[in-house]
Protein backbone atom coordinates (compact mmCIF):
# COMPACT_ATOMS: atom_id res chain seq x y z
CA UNK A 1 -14.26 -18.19 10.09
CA UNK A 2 -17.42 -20.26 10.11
CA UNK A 3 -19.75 -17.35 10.29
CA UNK A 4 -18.00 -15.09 8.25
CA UNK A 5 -17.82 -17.67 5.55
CA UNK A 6 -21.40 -17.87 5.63
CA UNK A 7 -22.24 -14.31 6.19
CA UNK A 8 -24.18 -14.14 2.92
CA UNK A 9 -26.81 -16.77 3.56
CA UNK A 10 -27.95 -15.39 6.66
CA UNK A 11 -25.21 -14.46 8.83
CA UNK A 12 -24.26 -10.65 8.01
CA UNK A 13 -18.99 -8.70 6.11
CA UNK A 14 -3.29 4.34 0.27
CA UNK A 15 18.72 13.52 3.17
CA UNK A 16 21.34 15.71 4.64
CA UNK A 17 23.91 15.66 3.32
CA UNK A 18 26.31 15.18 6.58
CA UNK A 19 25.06 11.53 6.77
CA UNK A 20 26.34 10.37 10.66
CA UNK A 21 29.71 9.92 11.22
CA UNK A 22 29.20 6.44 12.84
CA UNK A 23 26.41 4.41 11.77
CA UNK A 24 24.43 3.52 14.73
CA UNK A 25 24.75 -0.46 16.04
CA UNK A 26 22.79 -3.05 13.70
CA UNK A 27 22.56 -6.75 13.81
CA UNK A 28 25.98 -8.88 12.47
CA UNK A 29 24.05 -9.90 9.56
CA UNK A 30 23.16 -6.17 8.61
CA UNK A 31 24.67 -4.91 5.60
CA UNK A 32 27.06 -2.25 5.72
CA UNK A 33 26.12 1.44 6.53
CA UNK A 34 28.78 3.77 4.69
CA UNK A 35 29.56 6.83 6.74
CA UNK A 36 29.71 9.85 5.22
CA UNK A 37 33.00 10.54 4.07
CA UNK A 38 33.42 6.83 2.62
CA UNK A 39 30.04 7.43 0.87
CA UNK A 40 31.22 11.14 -0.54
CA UNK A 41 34.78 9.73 -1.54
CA UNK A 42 32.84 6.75 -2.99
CA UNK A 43 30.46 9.08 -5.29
CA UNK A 44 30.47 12.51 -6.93
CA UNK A 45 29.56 15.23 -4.07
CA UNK A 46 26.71 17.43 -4.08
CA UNK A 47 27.50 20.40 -5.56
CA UNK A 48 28.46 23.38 -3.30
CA UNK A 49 26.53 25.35 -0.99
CA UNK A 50 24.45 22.63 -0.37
CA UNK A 51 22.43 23.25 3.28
CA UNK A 52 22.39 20.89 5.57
CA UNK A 53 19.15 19.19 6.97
CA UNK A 54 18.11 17.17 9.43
CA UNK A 55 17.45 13.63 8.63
CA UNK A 56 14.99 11.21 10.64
CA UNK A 57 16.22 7.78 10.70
CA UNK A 58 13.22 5.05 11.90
CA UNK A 59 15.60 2.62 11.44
CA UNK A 60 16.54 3.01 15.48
CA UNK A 61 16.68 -0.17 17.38
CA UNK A 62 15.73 -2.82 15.08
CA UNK A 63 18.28 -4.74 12.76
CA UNK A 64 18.94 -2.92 9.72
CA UNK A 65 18.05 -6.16 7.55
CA UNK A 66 14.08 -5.96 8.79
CA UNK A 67 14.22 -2.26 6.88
CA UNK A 68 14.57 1.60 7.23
CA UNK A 69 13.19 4.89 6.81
CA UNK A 70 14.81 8.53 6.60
CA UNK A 71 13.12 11.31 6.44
CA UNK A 72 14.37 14.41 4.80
CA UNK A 73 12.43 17.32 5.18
CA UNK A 74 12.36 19.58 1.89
CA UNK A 75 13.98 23.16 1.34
CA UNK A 76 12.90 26.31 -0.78
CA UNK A 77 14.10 25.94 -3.85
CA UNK A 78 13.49 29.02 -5.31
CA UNK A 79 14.95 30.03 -8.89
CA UNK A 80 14.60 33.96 -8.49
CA UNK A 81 15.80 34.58 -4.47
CA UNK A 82 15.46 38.28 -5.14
CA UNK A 83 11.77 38.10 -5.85
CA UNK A 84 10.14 37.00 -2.61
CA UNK A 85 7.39 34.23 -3.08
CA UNK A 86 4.05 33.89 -1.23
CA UNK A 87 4.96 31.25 1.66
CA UNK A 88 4.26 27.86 0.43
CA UNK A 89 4.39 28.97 -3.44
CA UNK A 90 7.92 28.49 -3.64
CA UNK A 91 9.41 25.23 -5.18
CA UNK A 92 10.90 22.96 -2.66
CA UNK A 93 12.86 19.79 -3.09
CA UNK A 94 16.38 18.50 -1.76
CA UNK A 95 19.34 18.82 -4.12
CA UNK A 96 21.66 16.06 -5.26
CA UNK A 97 23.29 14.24 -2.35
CA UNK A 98 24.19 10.74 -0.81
CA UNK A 99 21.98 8.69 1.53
CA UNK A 100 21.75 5.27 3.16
CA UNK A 101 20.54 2.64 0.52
CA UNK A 102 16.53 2.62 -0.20
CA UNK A 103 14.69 1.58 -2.95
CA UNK A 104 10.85 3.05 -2.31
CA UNK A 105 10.34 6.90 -2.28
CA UNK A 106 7.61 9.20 -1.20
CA UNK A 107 6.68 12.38 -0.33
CA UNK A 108 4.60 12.95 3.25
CA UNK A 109 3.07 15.90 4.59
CA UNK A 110 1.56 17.11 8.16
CA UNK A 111 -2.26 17.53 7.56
CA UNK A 112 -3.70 14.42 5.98
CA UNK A 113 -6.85 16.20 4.65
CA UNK A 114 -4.29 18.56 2.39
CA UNK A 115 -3.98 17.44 -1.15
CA UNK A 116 -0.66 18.27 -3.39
CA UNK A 117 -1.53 20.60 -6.20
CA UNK A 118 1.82 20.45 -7.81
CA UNK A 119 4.19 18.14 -9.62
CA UNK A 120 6.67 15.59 -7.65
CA UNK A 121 10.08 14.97 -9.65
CA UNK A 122 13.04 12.79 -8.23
CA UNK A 123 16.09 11.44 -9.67
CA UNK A 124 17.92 8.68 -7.85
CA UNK A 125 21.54 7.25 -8.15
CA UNK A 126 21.69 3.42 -8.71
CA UNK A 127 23.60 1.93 -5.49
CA UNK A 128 25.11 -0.74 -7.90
CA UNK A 129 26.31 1.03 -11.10
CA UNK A 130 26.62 4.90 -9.59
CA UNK A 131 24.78 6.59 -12.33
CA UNK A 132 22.45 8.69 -12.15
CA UNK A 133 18.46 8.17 -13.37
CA UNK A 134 16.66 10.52 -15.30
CA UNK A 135 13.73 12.56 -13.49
CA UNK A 136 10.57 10.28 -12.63
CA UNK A 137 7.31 12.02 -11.78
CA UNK A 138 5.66 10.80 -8.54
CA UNK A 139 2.19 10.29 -8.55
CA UNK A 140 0.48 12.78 -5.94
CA UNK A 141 -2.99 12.71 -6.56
CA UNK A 142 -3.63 9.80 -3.85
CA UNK A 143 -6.24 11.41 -1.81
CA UNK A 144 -8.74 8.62 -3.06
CA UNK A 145 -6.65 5.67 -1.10
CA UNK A 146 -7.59 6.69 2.10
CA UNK A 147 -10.07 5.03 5.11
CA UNK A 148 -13.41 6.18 5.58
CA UNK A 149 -14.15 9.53 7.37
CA UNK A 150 -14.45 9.06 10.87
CA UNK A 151 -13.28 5.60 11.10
CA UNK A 152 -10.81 3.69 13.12
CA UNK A 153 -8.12 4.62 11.07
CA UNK A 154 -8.91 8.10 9.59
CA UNK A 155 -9.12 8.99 13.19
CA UNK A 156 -5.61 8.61 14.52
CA UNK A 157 -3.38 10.87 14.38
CA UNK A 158 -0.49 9.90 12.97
CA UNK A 159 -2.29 10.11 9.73
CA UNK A 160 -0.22 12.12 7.27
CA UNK A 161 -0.92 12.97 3.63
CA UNK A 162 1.34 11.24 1.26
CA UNK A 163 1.88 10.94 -2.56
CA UNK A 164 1.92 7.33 -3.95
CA UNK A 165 5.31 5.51 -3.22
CA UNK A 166 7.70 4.88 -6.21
CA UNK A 167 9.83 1.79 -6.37
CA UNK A 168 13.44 3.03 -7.75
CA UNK A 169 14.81 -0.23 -6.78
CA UNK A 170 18.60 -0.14 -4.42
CA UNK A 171 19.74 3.28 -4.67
CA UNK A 172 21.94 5.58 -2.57
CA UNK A 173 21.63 9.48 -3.84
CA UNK A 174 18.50 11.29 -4.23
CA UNK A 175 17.28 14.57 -6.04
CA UNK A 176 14.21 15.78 -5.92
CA UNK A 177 12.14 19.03 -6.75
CA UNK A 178 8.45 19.90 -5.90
CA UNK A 179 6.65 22.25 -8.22
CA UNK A 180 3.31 24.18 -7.52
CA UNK A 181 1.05 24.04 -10.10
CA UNK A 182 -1.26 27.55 -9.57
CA UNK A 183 -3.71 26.45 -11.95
CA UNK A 184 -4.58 22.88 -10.20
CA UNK A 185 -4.22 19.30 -11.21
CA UNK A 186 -4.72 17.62 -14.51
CA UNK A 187 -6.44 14.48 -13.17
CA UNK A 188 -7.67 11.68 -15.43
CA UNK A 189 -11.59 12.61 -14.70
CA UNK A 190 -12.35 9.09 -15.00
CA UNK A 191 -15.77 7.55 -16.24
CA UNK A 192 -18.20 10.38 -14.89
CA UNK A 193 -16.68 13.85 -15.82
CA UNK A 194 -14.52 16.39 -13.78
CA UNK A 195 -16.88 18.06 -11.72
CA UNK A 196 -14.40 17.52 -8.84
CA UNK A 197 -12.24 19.60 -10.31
CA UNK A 198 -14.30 22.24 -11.91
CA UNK A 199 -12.84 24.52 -8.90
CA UNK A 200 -9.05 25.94 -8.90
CA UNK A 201 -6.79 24.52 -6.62
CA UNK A 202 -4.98 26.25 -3.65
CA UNK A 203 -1.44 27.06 -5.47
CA UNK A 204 0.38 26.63 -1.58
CA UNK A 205 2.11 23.58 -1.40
CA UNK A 206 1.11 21.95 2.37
CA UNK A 207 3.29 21.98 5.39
CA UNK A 208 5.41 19.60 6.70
CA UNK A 209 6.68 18.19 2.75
CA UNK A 210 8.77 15.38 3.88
CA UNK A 211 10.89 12.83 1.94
CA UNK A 212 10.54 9.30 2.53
CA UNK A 213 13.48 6.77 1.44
CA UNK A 214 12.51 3.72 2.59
CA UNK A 215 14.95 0.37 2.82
CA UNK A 216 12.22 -2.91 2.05
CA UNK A 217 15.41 -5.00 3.77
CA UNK A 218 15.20 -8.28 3.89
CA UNK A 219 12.29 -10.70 4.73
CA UNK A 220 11.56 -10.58 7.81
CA UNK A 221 10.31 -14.22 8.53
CA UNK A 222 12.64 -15.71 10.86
CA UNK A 223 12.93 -12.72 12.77
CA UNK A 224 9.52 -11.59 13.51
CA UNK A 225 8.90 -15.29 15.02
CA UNK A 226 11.80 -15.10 16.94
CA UNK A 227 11.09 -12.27 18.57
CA UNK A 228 13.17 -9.24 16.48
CA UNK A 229 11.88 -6.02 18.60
CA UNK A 230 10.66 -3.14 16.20
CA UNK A 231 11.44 0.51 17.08
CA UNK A 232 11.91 1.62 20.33
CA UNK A 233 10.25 5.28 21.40
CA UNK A 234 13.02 6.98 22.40
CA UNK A 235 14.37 6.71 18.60
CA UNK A 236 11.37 6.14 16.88
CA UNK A 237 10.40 8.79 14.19
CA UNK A 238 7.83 11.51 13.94
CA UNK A 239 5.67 8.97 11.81
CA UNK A 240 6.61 6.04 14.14
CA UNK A 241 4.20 2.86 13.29
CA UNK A 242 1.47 2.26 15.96
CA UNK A 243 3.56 -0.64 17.66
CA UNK A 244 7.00 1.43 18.14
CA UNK A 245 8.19 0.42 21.09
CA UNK A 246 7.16 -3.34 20.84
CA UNK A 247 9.09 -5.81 22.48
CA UNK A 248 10.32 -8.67 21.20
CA UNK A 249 8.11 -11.21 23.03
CA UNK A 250 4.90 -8.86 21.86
CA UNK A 251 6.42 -8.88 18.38
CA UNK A 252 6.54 -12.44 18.64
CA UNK A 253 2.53 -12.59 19.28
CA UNK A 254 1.92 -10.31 16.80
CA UNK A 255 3.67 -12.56 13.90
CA UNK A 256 1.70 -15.82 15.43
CA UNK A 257 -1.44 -13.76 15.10
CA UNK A 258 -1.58 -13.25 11.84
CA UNK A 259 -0.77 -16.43 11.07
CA UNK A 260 -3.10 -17.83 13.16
CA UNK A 261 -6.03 -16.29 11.48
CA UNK A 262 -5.43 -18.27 8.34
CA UNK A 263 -5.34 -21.50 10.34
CA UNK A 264 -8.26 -23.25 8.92
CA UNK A 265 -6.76 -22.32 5.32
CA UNK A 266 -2.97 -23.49 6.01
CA UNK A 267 -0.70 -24.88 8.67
CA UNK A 268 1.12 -22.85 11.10
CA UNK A 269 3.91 -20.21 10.41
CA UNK A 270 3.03 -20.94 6.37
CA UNK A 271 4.62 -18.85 4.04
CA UNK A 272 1.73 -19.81 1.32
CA UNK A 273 -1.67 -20.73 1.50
CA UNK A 274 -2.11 -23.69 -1.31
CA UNK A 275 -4.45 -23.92 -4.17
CA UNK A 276 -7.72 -25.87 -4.41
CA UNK A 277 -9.50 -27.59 -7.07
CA UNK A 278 -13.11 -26.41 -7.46
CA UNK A 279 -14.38 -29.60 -6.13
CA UNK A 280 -12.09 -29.09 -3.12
CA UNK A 281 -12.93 -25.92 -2.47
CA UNK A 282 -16.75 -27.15 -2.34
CA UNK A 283 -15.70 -29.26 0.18
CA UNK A 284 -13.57 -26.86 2.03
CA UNK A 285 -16.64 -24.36 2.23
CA UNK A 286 -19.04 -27.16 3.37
CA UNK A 287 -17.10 -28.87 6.11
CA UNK A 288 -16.15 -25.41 7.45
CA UNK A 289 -20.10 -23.96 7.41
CA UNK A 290 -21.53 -27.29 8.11
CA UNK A 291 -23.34 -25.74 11.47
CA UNK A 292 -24.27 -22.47 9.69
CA UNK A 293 -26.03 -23.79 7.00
CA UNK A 294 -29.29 -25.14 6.81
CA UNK A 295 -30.45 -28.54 4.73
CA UNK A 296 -31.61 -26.86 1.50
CA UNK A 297 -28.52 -25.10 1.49
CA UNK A 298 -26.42 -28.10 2.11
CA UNK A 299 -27.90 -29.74 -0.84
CA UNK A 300 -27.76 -26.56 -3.49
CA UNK A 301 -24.53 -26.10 -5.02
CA UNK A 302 -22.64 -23.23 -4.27
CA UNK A 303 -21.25 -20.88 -6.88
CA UNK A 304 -17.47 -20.82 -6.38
CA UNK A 305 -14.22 -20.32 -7.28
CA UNK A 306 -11.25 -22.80 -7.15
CA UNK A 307 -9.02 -21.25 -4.21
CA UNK A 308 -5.64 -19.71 -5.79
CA UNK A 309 -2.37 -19.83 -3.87
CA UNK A 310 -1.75 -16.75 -1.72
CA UNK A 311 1.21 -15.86 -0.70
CA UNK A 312 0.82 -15.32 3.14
CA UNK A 313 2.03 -12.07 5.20
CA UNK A 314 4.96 -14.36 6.32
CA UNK A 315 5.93 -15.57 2.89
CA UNK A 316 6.51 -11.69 1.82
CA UNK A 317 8.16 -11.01 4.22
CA UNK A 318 5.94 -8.70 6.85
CA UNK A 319 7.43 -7.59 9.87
CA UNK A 320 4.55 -7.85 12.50
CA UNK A 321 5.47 -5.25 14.78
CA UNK A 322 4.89 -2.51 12.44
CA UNK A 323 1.53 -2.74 12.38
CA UNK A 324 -1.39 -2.21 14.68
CA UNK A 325 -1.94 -5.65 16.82
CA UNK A 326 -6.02 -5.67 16.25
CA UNK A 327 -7.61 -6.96 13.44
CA UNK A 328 -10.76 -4.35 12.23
CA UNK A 329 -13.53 -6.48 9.97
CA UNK A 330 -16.16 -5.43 8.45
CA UNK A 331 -19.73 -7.40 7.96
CA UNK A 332 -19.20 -9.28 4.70
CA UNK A 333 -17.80 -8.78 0.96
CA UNK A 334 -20.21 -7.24 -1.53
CA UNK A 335 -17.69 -6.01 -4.29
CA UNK A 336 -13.92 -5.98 -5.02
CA UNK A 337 -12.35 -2.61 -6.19
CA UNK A 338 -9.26 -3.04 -8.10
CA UNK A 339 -6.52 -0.52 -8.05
CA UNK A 340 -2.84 0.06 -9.03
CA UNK A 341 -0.11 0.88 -6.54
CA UNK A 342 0.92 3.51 -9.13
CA UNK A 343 4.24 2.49 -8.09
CA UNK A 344 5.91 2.63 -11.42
CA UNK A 345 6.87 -0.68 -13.65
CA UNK A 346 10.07 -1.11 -12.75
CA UNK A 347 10.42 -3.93 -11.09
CA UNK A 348 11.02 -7.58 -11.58
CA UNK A 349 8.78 -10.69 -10.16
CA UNK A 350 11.39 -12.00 -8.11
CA UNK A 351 11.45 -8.19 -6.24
CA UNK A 352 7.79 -7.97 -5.59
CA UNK A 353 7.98 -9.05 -1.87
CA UNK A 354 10.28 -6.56 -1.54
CA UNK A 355 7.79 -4.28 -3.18
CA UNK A 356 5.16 -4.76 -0.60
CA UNK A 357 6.99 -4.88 2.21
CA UNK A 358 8.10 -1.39 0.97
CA UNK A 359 4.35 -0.39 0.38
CA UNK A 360 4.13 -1.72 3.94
CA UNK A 361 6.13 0.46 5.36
CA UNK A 362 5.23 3.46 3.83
CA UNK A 363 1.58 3.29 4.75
CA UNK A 364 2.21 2.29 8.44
CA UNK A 365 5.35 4.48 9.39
CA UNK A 366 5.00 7.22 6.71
CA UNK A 367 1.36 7.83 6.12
CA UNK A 368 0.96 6.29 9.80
CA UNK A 369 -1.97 3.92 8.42
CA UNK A 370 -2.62 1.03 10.89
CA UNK A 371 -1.50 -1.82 8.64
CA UNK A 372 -0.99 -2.03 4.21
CA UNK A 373 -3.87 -0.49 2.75
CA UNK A 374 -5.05 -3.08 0.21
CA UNK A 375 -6.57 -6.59 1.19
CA UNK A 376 -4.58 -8.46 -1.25
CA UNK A 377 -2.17 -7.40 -3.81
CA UNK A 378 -0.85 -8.85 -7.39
CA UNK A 379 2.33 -8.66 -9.01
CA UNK A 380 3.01 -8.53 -13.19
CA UNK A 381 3.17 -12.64 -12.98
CA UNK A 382 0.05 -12.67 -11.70
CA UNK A 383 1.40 -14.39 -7.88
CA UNK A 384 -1.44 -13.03 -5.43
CA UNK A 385 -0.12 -11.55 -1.87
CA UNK A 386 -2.01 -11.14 1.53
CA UNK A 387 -2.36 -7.65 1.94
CA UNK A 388 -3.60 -6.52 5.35
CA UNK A 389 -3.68 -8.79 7.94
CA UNK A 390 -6.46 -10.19 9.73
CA UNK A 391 -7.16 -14.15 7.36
CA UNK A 392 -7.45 -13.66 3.55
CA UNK A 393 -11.03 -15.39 4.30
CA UNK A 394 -12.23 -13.10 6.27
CA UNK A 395 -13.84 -9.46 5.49
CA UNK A 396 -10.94 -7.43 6.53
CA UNK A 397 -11.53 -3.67 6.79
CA UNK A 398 -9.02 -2.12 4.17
CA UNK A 399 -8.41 1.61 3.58
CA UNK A 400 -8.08 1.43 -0.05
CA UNK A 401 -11.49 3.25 -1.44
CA UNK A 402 -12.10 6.23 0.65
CA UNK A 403 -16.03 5.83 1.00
CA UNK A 404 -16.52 2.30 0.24
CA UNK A 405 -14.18 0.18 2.66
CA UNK A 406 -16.97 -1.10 4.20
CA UNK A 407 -18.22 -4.31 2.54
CA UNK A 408 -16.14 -4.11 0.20
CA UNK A 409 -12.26 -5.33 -0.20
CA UNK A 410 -9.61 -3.45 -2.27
CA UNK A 411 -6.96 -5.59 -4.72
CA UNK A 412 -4.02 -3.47 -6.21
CA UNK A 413 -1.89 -4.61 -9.04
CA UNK A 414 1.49 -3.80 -8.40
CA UNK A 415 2.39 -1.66 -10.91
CA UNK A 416 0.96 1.87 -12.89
CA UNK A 417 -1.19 1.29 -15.47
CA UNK A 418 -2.85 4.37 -17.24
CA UNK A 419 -0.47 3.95 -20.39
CA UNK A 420 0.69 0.51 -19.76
CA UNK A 421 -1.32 -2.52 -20.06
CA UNK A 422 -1.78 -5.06 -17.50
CA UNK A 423 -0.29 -8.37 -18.28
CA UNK A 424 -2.66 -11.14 -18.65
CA UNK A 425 -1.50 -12.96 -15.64
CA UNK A 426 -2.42 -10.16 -13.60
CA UNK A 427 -5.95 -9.62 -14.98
CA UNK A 428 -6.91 -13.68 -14.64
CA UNK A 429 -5.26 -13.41 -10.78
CA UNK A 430 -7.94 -10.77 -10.44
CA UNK A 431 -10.35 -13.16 -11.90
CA UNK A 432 -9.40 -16.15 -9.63
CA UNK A 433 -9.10 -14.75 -6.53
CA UNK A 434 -12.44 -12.79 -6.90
CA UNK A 435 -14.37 -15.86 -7.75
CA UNK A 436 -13.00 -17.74 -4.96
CA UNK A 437 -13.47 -14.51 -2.47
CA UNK A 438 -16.79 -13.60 -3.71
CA UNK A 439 -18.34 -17.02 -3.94
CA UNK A 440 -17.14 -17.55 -0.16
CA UNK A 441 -19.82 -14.89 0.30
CA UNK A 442 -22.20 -16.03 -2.56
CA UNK A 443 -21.74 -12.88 -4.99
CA UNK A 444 -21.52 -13.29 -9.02
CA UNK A 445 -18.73 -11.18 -10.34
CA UNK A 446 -20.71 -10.04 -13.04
CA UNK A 447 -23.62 -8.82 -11.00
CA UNK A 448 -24.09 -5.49 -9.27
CA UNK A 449 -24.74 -4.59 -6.00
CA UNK A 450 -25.11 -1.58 -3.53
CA UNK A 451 -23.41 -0.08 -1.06
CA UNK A 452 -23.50 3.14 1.38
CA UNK A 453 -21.15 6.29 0.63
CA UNK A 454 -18.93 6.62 3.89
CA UNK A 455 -18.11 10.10 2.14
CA UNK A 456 -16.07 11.70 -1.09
CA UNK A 457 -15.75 13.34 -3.61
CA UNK A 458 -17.95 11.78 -6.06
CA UNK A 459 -21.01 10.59 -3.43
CA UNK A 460 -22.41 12.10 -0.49
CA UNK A 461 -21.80 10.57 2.83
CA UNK A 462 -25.19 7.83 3.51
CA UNK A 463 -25.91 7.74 -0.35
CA UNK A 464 -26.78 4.13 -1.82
CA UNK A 465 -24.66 3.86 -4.86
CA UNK A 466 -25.26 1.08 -7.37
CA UNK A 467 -21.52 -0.29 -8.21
CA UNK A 468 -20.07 -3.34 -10.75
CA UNK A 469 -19.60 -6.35 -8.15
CA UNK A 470 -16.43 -6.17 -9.74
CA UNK A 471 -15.38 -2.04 -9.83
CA UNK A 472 -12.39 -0.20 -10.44
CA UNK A 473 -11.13 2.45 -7.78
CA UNK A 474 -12.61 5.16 -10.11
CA UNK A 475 -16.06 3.99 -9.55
CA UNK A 476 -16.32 4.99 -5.84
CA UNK A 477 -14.16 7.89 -6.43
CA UNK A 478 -13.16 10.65 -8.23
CA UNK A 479 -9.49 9.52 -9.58
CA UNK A 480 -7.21 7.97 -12.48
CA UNK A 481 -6.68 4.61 -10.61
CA UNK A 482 -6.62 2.00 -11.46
CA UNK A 483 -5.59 3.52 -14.89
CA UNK A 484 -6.78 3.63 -17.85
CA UNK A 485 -5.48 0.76 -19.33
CA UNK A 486 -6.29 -1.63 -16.67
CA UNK A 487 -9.47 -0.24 -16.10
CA UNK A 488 -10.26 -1.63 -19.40
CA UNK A 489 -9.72 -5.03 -18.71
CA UNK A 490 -12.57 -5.12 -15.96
CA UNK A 491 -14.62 -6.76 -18.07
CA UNK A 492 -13.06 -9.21 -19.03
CA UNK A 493 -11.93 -9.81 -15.09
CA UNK A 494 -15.41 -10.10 -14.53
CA UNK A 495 -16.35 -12.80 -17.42
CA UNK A 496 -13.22 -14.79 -16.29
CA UNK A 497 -14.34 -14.76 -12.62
CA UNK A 498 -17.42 -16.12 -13.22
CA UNK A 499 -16.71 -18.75 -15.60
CA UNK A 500 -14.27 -19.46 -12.44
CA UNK A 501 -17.32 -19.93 -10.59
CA UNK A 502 -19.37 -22.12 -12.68
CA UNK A 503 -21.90 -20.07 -14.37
């Protein structure tokens, strides 16, 4: 961490019905897996002449309480069966029906580089209460949270192209209907026009349209240190995580790794990393870059944030042996870019780990991402998470600003914010933890800086753009995120994270 802390003074840092008749064997602490005629007796049935599909369950060999996907892939759904439809025109969705308890949605598809010009509606039935929600839309224009072309993790493939995730919270039906829209998306064209989409969109809906119902379950803390073994190949899913198969014991490693990494920061197996006062943090930064830095530096005084508490990996919850083992940096940290999870509002403080670890699992096991997408993310109260493992110090490589994830590190506010406003707790976490973040690497939030286009659809691949230290998602890319109404409070994040700093 030495160097990287220094790096800026001279060292360079996005349900069949038929459910199975026996649930398949979980953990004695699991909670209860209805079969299918308890949960149809329990709940109003689908109504007739439903088909049946064939569900994907990732939940395979480890204990139901570290989490679960199913994967439902869609149907036609087309309102005029005499009139044939071009292939992919026709609407597709699932009708109403029962499924294992989730409470994070999305909708996947086979070719990554596909976008979905069409509109994503679901409806879900609340597993406490039994009623029945009205119909949600699901954001689908997430092309923008994506690595950079050609990099480590644009190049696997189990890459899959995904809408955002919506939190529903603990639900057990699911309806859901996918529209094309012939005429193309009506995207918020953001600060610099809609050039990007001047053209009309392809009306086909892409292959492969998948439903993802994912089960956050519970924190996963004691388990991944004691060795809970993740999915094993010969049940894991199409979209299986890039560790299916661990074992326990590598599981085990994987967990004390990303601890590890925040060692110098907190002890051992912490499930938060405490804050500082600014004076501490001074003395934080110069006891760990004591060998780095040179007299003159020694005696200047650096500009930095007070450290805010972080909620580690562990305290949310992660289960280690989802994600890929290797940590991927980059050189050092240049800017933040701020985004929302456009996961909907609808959720309460004391649910946001279960919010991330359901972001978590979507990226890595739907989307087939190597780890969470974000470096760090922020709930509505404003309590700052680890996002991607590899040392909240450090310049993680993210996938969060498709074009810019080098140099750079992404923060998403959990939440969607293009008629909502942020609350102020969330805009001064953005403020504290960029000050602290940023000064490690000597950058004024206020300032501006520059950084090369990996590639998108707003600058050319190798182009220098000149960006606010401090940017929204919409800077580096054509797209609505972080929202409208959060993008508006940018400057004031900036002002706050500077005063943080002490100038």
């Amino acid at each position: 961490m030495r160097g990287i802390l220094a790096s800026s003074i001279g060292v360079t840092c996005a349900a069949a019905l038929a459910l199975p008749l026996t649930p398949p064997a979980v953990a004695a602490t699991a909670r209860p897996v209805p079969t299918a005629e308890a949960a149809m007796t329990a709940r109003p049935a689908p109504r007739a002449g439903t088909p049946t599909t064939t569900t994907t369950d990732r939940r395979a060999a480890e204990p139901y309480a570290l989490g679960s996907t199913q994967s439902l892939p869609l149907e036609p759904l087309s309102r005029d069966r005499a009139t044939p439809s071009a292939p992919g025109t026709t609407e597709q969705g699932l009708s109403r029906r029962a499924v294992r308890q989730f409470s994070l949605l999305g909708v996947v598809w086979d070719d990554p580089e596909a976008e979905l010009h069409g509109r994503v509606q679901v409806r879900t039935r609340s597993a406490g209460t039994g009623t029945w929600s009205g119909w949600q839309d699901v954001e689908t224009h997430t092309a923008d949270h994506r690595a950079d072309p050609g990099g480590p993790e644009s190049a696997t493939d189990r890459a899959r192209g995904a809408t955002a995730p919506l939190w529903v919270g603990e639900s057990d039906g699911v309806e859901l209907r996918v529209t094309p829209e012939p005429d193309g998306p009506e995207a918020d064209p953001g600060p610099y026009g809609a050039d990007a989409h001047d053209l009309p969109a392809d009306p086909s809906l892409p292959s492969g349209l998948r439903l993802e119902l994912v089960d956050p379950g519970e924190a996963a803390q004691d388990a991944s240190l004691s060795g809970a073994p993740e999915e094993s190949p010969r049940n894991a899913g199409p979209n299986a995580g890039p560790n299916a198969g661990t074992s326990a014991a590598t599981a085990v490693t994987a967990a004390a790794e990303a601890s590890a990494v925040n060692a110098e920061l907190a002890s051992f197996g912490a499930t938060e990393i405490a804050e500082l006062s600014r004076p501490e943090t001074e003395q934080e930064y110069f006891a760990l870059n004591a060998g780095a830095l040179t007299e003159q530096l020694l005696q200047a005084k650096p500009y930095i944030g007070p450290r805010p508490r972080i909620v580690t990996r562990r305290g949310w919850g992660a289960n280690e042996g989802l994600r890929e083992r290797k940590f991927r940096y980059t050189k050092k940290v240049k800017a933040a870019f701020v985004h929302h999870t456009a996961s909907g509002n609808n959720y309460s403080c004391s649910q946001s780990p279960s919010l991330i670890r359901g972001i978590y699992r979507y990226h890595v096991q739907s989307m087939g991402w190597r780890d969470v997408g974000y470096n760090f993310l922020i709930d509505k109260c404003g309590k700052i998470y680890e996002g991607r493992a590899g040392g909240v110090a450090k310049p993680v490589l993210g996938a969060h600003t498709r074009g810019f994830n080098s140099n750079s590190m992404g923060i998403a506010v959990l939440g969607s914010y293009g008629a909502t406003n942020p609350s102020s707790a969330a805009v001064r976490a953005i403020a504290r933890l960029t000050a602290w973040k940023l000064g490690l690497h000597g950058v004024n939030p206020r300032g501006k800086t520059y950084l090369k286009s990996g590639g998108g659809n707003l600058y050319r691949k190798g182009k220098k753009v000149r960006l606010n230290v401090i940017s929204g998602h919409r800077d580096g890319f054509q797209t609505a995120c972080p929202g409208r109404k959060l993008y508006g409070k940018l400057g004031s994040a900036r002002s706050q994270a500077a005063r943080y700093q002490g100038r």
